[in-house]
Protein backbone atom coordinates (compact mmCIF):
# COMPACT_ATOMS: atom_id res chain seq x y z
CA UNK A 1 0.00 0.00 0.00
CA UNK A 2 2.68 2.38 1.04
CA UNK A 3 4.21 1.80 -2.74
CA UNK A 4 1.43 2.60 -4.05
CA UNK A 5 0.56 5.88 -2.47
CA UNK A 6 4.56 6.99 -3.37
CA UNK A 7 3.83 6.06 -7.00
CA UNK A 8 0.31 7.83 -6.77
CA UNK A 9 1.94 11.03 -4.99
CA UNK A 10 4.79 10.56 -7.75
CA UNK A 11 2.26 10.92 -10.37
CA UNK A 12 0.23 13.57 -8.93
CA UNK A 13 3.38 15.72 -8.50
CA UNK A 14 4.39 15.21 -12.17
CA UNK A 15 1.11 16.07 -13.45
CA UNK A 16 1.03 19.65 -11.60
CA UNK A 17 4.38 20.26 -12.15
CA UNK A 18 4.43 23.64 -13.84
CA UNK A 19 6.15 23.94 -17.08
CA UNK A 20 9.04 25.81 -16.54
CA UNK A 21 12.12 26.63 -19.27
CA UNK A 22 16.07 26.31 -18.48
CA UNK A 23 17.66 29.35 -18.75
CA UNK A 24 21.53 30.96 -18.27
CA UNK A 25 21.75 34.63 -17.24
CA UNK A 26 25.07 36.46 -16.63
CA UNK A 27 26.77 32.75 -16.05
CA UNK A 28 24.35 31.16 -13.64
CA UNK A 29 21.22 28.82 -14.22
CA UNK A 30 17.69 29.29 -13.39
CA UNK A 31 13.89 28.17 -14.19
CA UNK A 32 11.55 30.71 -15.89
CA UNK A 33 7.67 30.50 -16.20
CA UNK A 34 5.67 30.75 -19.13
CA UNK A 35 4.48 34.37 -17.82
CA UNK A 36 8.15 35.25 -18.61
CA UNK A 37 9.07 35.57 -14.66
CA UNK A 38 11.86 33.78 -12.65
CA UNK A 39 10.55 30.76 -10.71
CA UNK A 40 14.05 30.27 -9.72
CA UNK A 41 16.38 33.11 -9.71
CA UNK A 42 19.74 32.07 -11.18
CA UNK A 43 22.54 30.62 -8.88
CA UNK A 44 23.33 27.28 -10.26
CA UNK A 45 26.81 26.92 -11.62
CA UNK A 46 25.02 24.05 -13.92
CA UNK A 47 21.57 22.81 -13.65
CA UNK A 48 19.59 20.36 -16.31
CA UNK A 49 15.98 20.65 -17.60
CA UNK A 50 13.03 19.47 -15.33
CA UNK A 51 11.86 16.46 -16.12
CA UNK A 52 9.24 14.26 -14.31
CA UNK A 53 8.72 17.50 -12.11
CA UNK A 54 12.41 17.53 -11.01
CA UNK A 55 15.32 18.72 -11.93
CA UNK A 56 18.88 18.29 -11.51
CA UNK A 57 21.31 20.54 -10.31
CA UNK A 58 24.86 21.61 -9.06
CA UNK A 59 25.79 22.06 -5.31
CA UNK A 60 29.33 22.28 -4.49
CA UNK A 61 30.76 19.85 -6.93
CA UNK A 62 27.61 17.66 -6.14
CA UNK A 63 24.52 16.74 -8.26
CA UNK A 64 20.82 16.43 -6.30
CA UNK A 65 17.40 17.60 -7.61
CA UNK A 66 15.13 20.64 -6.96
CA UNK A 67 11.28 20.58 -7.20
CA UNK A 68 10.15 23.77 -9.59
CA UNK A 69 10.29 25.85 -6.30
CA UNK A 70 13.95 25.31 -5.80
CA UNK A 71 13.57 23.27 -2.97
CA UNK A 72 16.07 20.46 -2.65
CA UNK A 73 14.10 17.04 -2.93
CA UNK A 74 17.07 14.76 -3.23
CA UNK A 75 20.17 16.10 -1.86
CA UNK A 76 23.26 16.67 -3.32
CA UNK A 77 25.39 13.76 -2.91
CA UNK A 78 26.12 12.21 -7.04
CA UNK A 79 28.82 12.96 -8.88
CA UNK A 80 26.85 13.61 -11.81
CA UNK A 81 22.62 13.02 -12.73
CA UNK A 82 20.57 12.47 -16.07
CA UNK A 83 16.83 12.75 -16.28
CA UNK A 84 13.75 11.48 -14.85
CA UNK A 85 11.36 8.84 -16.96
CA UNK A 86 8.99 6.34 -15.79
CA UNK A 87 10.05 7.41 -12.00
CA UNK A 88 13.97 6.15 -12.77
CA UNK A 89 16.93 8.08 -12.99
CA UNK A 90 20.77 7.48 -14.08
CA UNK A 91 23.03 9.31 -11.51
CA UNK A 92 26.93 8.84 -11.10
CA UNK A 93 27.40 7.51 -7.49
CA UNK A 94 31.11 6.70 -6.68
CA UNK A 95 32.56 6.71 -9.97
CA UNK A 96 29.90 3.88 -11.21
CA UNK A 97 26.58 4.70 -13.12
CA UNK A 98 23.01 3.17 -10.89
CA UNK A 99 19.46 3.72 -10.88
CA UNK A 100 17.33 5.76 -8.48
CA UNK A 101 14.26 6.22 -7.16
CA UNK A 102 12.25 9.98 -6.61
CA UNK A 103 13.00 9.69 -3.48
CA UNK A 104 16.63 9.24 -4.10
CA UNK A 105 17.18 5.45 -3.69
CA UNK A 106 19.60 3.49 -5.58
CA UNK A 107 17.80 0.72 -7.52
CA UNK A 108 19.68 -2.81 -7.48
CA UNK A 109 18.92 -3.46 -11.76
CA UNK A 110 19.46 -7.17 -13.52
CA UNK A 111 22.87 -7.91 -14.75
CA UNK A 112 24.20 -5.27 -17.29
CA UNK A 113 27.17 -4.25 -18.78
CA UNK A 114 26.12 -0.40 -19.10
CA UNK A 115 23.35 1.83 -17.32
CA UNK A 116 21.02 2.71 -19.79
CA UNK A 117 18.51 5.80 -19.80
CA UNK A 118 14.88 4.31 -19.34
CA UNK A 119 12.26 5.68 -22.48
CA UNK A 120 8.92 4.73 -22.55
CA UNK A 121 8.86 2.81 -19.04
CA UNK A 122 11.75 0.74 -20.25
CA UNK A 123 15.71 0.66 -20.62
CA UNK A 124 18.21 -1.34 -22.39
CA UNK A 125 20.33 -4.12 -20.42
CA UNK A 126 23.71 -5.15 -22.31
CA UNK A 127 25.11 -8.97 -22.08
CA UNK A 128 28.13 -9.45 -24.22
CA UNK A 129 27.02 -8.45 -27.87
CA UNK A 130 23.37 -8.72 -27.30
CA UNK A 131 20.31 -6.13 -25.79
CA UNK A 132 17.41 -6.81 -23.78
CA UNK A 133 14.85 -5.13 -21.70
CA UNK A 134 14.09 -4.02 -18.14
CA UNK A 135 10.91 -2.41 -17.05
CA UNK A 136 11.00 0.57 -13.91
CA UNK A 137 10.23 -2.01 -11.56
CA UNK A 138 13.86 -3.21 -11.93
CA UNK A 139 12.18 -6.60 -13.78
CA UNK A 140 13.82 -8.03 -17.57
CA UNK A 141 10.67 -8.04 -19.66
CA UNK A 142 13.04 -9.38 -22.86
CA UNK A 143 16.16 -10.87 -22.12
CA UNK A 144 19.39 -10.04 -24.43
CA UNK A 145 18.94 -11.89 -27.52
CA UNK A 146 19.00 -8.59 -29.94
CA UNK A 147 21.87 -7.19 -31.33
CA UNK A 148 20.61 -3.66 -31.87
CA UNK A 149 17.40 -1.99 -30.30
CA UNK A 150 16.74 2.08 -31.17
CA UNK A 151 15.01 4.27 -29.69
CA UNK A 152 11.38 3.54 -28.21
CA UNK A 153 8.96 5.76 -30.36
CA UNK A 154 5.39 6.10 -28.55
CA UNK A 155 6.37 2.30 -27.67
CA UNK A 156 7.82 0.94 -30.32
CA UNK A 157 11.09 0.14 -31.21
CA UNK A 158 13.41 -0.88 -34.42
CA UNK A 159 15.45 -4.18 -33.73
CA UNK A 160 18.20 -5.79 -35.60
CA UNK A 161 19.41 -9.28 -35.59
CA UNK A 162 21.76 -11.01 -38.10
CA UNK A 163 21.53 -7.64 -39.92
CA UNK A 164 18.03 -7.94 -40.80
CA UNK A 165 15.35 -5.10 -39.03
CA UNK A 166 11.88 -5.38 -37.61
CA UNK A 167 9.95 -3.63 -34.81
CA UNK A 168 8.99 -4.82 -31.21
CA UNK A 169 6.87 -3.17 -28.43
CA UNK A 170 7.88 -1.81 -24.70
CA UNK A 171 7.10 -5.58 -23.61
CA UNK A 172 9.61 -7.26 -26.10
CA UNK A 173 7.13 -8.70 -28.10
CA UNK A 174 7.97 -8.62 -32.00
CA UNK A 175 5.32 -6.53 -34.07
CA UNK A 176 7.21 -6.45 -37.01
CA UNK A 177 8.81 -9.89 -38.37
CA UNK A 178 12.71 -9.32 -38.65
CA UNK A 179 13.35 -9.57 -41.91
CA UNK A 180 13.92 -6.80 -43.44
CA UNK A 181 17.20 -4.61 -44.91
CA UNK A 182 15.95 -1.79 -43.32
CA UNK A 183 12.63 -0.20 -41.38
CA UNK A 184 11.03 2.74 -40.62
CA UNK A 185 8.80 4.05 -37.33
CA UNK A 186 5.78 2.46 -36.30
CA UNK A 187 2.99 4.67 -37.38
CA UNK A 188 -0.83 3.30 -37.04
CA UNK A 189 0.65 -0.38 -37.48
CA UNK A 190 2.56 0.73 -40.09
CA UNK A 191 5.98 1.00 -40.90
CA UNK A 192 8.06 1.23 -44.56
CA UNK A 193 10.30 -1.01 -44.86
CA UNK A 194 13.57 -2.31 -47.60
CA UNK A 195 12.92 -6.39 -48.74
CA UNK A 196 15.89 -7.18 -50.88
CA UNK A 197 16.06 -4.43 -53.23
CA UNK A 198 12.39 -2.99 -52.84
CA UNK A 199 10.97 -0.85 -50.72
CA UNK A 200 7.63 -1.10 -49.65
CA UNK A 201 5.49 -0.52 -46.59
CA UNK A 202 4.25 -3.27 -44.46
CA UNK A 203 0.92 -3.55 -42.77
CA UNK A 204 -0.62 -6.84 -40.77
CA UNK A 205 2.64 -8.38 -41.35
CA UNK A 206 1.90 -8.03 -45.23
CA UNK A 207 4.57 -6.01 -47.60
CA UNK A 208 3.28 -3.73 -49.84
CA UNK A 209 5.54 -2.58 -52.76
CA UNK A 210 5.45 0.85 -53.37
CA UNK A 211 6.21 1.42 -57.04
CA UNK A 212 9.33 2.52 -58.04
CA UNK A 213 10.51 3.92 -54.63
CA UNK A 214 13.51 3.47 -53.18
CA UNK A 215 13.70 5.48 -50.40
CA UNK A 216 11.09 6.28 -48.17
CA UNK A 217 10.82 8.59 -44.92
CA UNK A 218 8.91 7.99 -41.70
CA UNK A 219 5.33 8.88 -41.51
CA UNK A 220 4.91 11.85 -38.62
CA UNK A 221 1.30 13.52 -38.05
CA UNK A 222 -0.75 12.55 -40.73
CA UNK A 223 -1.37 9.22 -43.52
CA UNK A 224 1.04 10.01 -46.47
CA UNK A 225 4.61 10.28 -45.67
CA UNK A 226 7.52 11.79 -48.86
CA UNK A 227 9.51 8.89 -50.65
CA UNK A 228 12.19 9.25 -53.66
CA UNK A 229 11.87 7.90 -57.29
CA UNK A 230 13.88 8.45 -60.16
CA UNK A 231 15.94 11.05 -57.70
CA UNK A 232 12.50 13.42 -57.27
CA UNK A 233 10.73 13.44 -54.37
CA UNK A 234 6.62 12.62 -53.72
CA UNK A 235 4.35 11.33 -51.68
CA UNK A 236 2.72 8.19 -50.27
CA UNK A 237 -0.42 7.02 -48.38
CA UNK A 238 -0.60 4.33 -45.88
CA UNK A 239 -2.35 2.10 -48.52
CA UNK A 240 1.55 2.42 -50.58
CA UNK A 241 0.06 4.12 -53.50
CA UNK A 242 1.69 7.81 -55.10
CA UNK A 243 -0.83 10.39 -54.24
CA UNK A 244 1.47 12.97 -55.17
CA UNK A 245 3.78 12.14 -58.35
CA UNK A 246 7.56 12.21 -57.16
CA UNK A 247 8.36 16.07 -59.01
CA UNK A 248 10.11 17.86 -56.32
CA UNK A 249 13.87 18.08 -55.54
CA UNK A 250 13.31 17.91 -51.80
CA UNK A 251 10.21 17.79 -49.27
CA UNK A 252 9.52 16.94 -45.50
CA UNK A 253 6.28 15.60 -44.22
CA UNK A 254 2.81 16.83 -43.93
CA UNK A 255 1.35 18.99 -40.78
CA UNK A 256 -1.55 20.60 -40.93
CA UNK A 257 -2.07 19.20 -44.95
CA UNK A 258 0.96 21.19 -45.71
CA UNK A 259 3.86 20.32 -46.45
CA UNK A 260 7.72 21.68 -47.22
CA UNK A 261 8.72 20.85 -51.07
CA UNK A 262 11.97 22.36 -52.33
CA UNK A 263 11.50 23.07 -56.31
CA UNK A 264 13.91 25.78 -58.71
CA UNK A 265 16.72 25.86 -55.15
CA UNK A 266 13.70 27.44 -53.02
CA UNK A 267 11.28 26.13 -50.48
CA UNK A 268 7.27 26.75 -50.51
CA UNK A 269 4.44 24.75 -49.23
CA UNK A 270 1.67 22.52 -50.99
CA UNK A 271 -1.37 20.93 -50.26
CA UNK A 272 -2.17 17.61 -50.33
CA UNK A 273 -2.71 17.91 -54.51
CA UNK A 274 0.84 18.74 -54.87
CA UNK A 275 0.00 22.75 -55.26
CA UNK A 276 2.08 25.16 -54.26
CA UNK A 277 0.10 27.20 -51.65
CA UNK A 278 3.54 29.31 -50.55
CA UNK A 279 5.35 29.41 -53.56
CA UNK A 280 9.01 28.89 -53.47
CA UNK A 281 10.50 31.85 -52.83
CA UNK A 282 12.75 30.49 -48.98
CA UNK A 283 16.06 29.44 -48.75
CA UNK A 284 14.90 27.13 -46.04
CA UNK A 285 11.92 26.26 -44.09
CA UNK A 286 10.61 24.08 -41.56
CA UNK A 287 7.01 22.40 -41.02
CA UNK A 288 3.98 23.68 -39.61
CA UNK A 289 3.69 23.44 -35.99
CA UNK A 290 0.19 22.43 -34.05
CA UNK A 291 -0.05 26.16 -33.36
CA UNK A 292 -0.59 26.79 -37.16
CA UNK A 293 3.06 28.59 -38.09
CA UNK A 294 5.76 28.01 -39.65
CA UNK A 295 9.67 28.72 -39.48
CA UNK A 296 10.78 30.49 -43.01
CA UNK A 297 14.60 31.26 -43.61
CA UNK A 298 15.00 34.40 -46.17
CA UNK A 299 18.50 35.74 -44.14
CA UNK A 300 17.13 34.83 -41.44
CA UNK A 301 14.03 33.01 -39.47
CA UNK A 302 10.53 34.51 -39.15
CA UNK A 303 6.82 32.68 -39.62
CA UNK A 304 4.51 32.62 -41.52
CA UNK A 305 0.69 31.23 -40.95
CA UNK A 306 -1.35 28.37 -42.87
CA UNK A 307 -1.63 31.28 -45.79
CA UNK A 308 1.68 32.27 -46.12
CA UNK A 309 1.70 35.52 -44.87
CA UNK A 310 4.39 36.70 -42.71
CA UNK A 311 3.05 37.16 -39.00
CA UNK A 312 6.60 37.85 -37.67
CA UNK A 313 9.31 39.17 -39.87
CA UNK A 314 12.85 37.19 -40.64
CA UNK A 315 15.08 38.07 -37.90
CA UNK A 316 16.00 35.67 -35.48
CA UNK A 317 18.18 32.21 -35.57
CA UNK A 318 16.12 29.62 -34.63
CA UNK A 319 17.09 26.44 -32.99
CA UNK A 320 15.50 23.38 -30.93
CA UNK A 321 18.13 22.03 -28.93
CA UNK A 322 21.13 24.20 -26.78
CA UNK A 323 22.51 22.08 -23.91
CA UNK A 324 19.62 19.63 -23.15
CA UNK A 325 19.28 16.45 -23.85
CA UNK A 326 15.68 16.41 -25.43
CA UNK A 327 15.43 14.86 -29.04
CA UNK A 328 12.31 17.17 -29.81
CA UNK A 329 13.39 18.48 -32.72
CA UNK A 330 10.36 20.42 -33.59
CA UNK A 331 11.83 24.18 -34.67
CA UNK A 332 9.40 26.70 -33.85
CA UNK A 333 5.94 27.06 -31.92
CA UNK A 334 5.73 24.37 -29.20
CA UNK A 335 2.57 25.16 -27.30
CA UNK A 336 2.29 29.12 -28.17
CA UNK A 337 5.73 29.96 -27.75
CA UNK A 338 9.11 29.50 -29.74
CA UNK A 339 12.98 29.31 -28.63
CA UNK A 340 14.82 32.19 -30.50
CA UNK A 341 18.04 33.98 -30.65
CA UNK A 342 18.38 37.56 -31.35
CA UNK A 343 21.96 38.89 -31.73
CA UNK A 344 23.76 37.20 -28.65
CA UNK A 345 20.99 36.18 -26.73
CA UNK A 346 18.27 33.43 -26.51
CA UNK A 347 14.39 33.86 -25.68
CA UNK A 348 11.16 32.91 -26.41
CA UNK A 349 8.30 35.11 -28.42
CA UNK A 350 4.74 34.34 -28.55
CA UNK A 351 3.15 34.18 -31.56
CA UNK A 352 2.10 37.79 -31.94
CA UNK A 353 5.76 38.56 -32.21
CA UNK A 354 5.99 40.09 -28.36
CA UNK A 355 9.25 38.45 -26.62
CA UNK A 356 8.53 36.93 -23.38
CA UNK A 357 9.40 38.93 -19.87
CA UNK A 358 10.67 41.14 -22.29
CA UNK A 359 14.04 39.48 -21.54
CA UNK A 360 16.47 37.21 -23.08
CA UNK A 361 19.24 35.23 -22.05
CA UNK A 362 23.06 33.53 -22.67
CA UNK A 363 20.95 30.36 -23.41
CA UNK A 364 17.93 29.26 -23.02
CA UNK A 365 15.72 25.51 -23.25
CA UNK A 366 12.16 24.80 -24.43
CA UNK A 367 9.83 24.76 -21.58
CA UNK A 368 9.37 21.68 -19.73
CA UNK A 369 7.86 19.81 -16.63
C-alpha cells in the first residue's frame, strides 16, 4: 500500500508540475515561467531541464534535484545526474553509473554491462554483444537476444538481428517480423520497410511494394509520408500508393495538410494535390507546428501562418536544442511559444511577435515539466 501511495503522490506531482524553461543569465542557471518571470532566480553553476517535475542541479561539486520551487528534494550527494522517466533516474554515485528512485534510492537493476537511460517505461540491459529489456520495476521483460534496439517511439522500437530489421513493443514482443534490410517508425501499425532491393510498406505483417521507390521517410502527423523515385521526391499514403507524383527536388512531411517541397533551389508549401500554396521563394523552411506557423529562412528566421503571410518578420536564428538532452526536434511554436536567438541572446516570443518577460538570455531551453 505504502508503494502505491509513493507512486500515486509521484504521479500527482508530475502532473502539476508547472512547465518551466532552463535558462543561463550572466553565467548562472535558473527556471523561468511561461508568464516570462523567474521561478528560480539564477545561482546554479550548472543545472539540467526538469523532467518528471524535477530537476537536476549543481551544489558544491555535487549533483541532487530541486522541485520547480527550488527546494532540494534529493540532496546533493552524485557525482553527476541524467533525467527522470517512468520514475527512474541514471546518476553517477562513486565513480559507477546506478538507478534511483524519486526519493533518491539506488535501484539494485538485472545484470548489465552499461546503465542505460529508461524511455517509454523501459531501458536497455547489455550482455556481451546482445540487448534486452528491463521495465522501472527493476524486472527483464526481454532478455538479451538482440543485437541492436533504437530508440522507443510512442512504444515501439526498431530491432536488428543477423543484420536484418523489424519492430517490437515496450514488452519485447515482436510486431514487425525481422526480416527486413531496413525499417522505418511504427505509425498506425505501419511502418516502410527495404525487402531485398524494394521498398515497400508493411501492414498486418503483409509487404506492400510501393512502385518505383527506393527510399522512403517515416510517416509523422498525418497518412502520407515523402519517398524518392527516379531522384525526385513525392508522396505516399498508408495504402503504398503515389498520391502525389515524385516532381520535387526535396520535401519533409505533412502537418496541418501542408507540407515543405523544395522546387527551382527554393522552399514553398503545398497541399495535399501537390499545389504550391507558398510558392518557393525560402532558402529554407521548416514544417507547420500544431499552433498553425511556420519557421521560413529568407536571411534569417521569421513565420509565416497556414496562408503564407508573414506574422513575424525574418530576424531571429532559430534552434530546438542548446545544452539539453531532449530529441524534440520540432523548430518553432511548441505550445504558443518559440525558442529564438536575437543577436547574442536566446528567448522565447509568442506568436504575436511580443518576446517573453521582455528578456532574453546567454541560453535558453524549451519549456518543460
Amino acid at each position: 500500500m505504502k508503494k502505491l501511495v509513493s507512486i500515486l503522490l509521484l504521479l500527482v506531482q508530475f502532473a502539476n508540475a508547472q512547465e518551466l524553461a532552463l535558462v543561463r543569465k550572466d553565467g548562472k542557471f535558473g527556471y523561468i515561467s511561461k508568464s516570462g518571470e523567474f521561478a528560480i532566480q539564477p545561482k546554479y553553476k550548472t543545472a539540467k531541464n526538469f523532467s518528471e517535475g524535477l530537476a537536476a542541479a549543481e551544489d558544491n561539486g555535487k549533483w541532487g534535484f530541486i522541485n520547480p520551487k527550488g527546494e532540494w528534494i534529493i540532496p546533493a550527494t552524485f557525482d553527476d545526474a541524467k533525467y527522470f522517466d517512468s520514475g527512474i533516474c541514471v546518476v553517477s554515485k562513486s565513480k559507477k553509473w546506478v538507478y534511483i528512485n524519486a526519493k533518491g534510492e539506488v535501484l539494485v537493476s538485472p545484470e548489465t554491462e552499461k546503465v542505460f537511460d529508461f524511455e517509454d517505461g523501459v531501458a536497455f540491459i547489455r550482455q556481451g554483444d546482445k540487448v534486452g529489456l528491463i521495465n522501472n520495476k527493476m524486472e527483464v521483460v526481454l532478455e538479451p537476444k538482440f543485437d541492436v534496439i533504437k530508440s522507443f517511439e510512442n512504444g515501439y522500437a526498431r530491432v536488428a538481428s543477423n543484420k536484418l530489421w523489424g519492430i517490437i513493443d515496450s514488452s519485447g514482443k515482436v510486431v514487425v517480423e525481422i526480416k527486413y534490410e531496413e525499417i522505418g517508425n511504427y505509425y498506425k501499425n505501419t511502418t516502410w520497410a527495404k525487402l531485398g532491393e524494394d521498398f515497400g510498406l508493411v501492414t498486418k505483417g503483409n509487404f506492400i511494394t510501393v512502385d518505383g521507390a527506393d527510399k522512403i521517410w517515416d510517416f509523422k502527423d498525418q497518412d502520407v509520408t515523402y519517398a524518392r523515385k527516379n531522384d525526385k521526391i513525392g508522396f505516399i499514403n498508408l495504402e503504398g500508393k503515389w498520391i502525389i507524383e515524385p516532381k520535387f527536388d526535396k520535401a519533409k512531411v505533412f502537418v496541418k495538410n501542408l507540407a515543405p517541397a523544395y522546387s527551382g533551389g527554393k522552399w514553398g508549401f503545398i497541399n495535399l494535390k501537390g499545389e504550391f500554396v507558398v510558392e518557393p521563394k525560402y532558402n529554407d523552411v521548416e514544417i507547420f507546428s500544431k499552433d498553425g506557423l511556420a519557421p521560413v529562412k529568407e536571411s534569417k528566421w521569421g513565420f509565416i501562418n497556414e496562408s503564407g503571410v508573414v506574422v513575424i518578420p525574418t530576424q531571429y536564428e532559430i534552434s530546438s536544442i542548446g545544452f539539453s538532452m531532449f530529441s524534440n526536434d520540432d523548430k518553432g511554436f511548441i505550445n504558443g511559444l518559440a525558442r529564438v536567438k536575437s543577436g547574442k541572446g536566446w528567448g522565447f516570443i509568442k506568436q504575436d511577435g511580443q518576446v517573453l518577460g521582455d528578456q532574453w538570455f546567454d541560453n535558453a531551453e524549451p519549456f518543460q515539466k
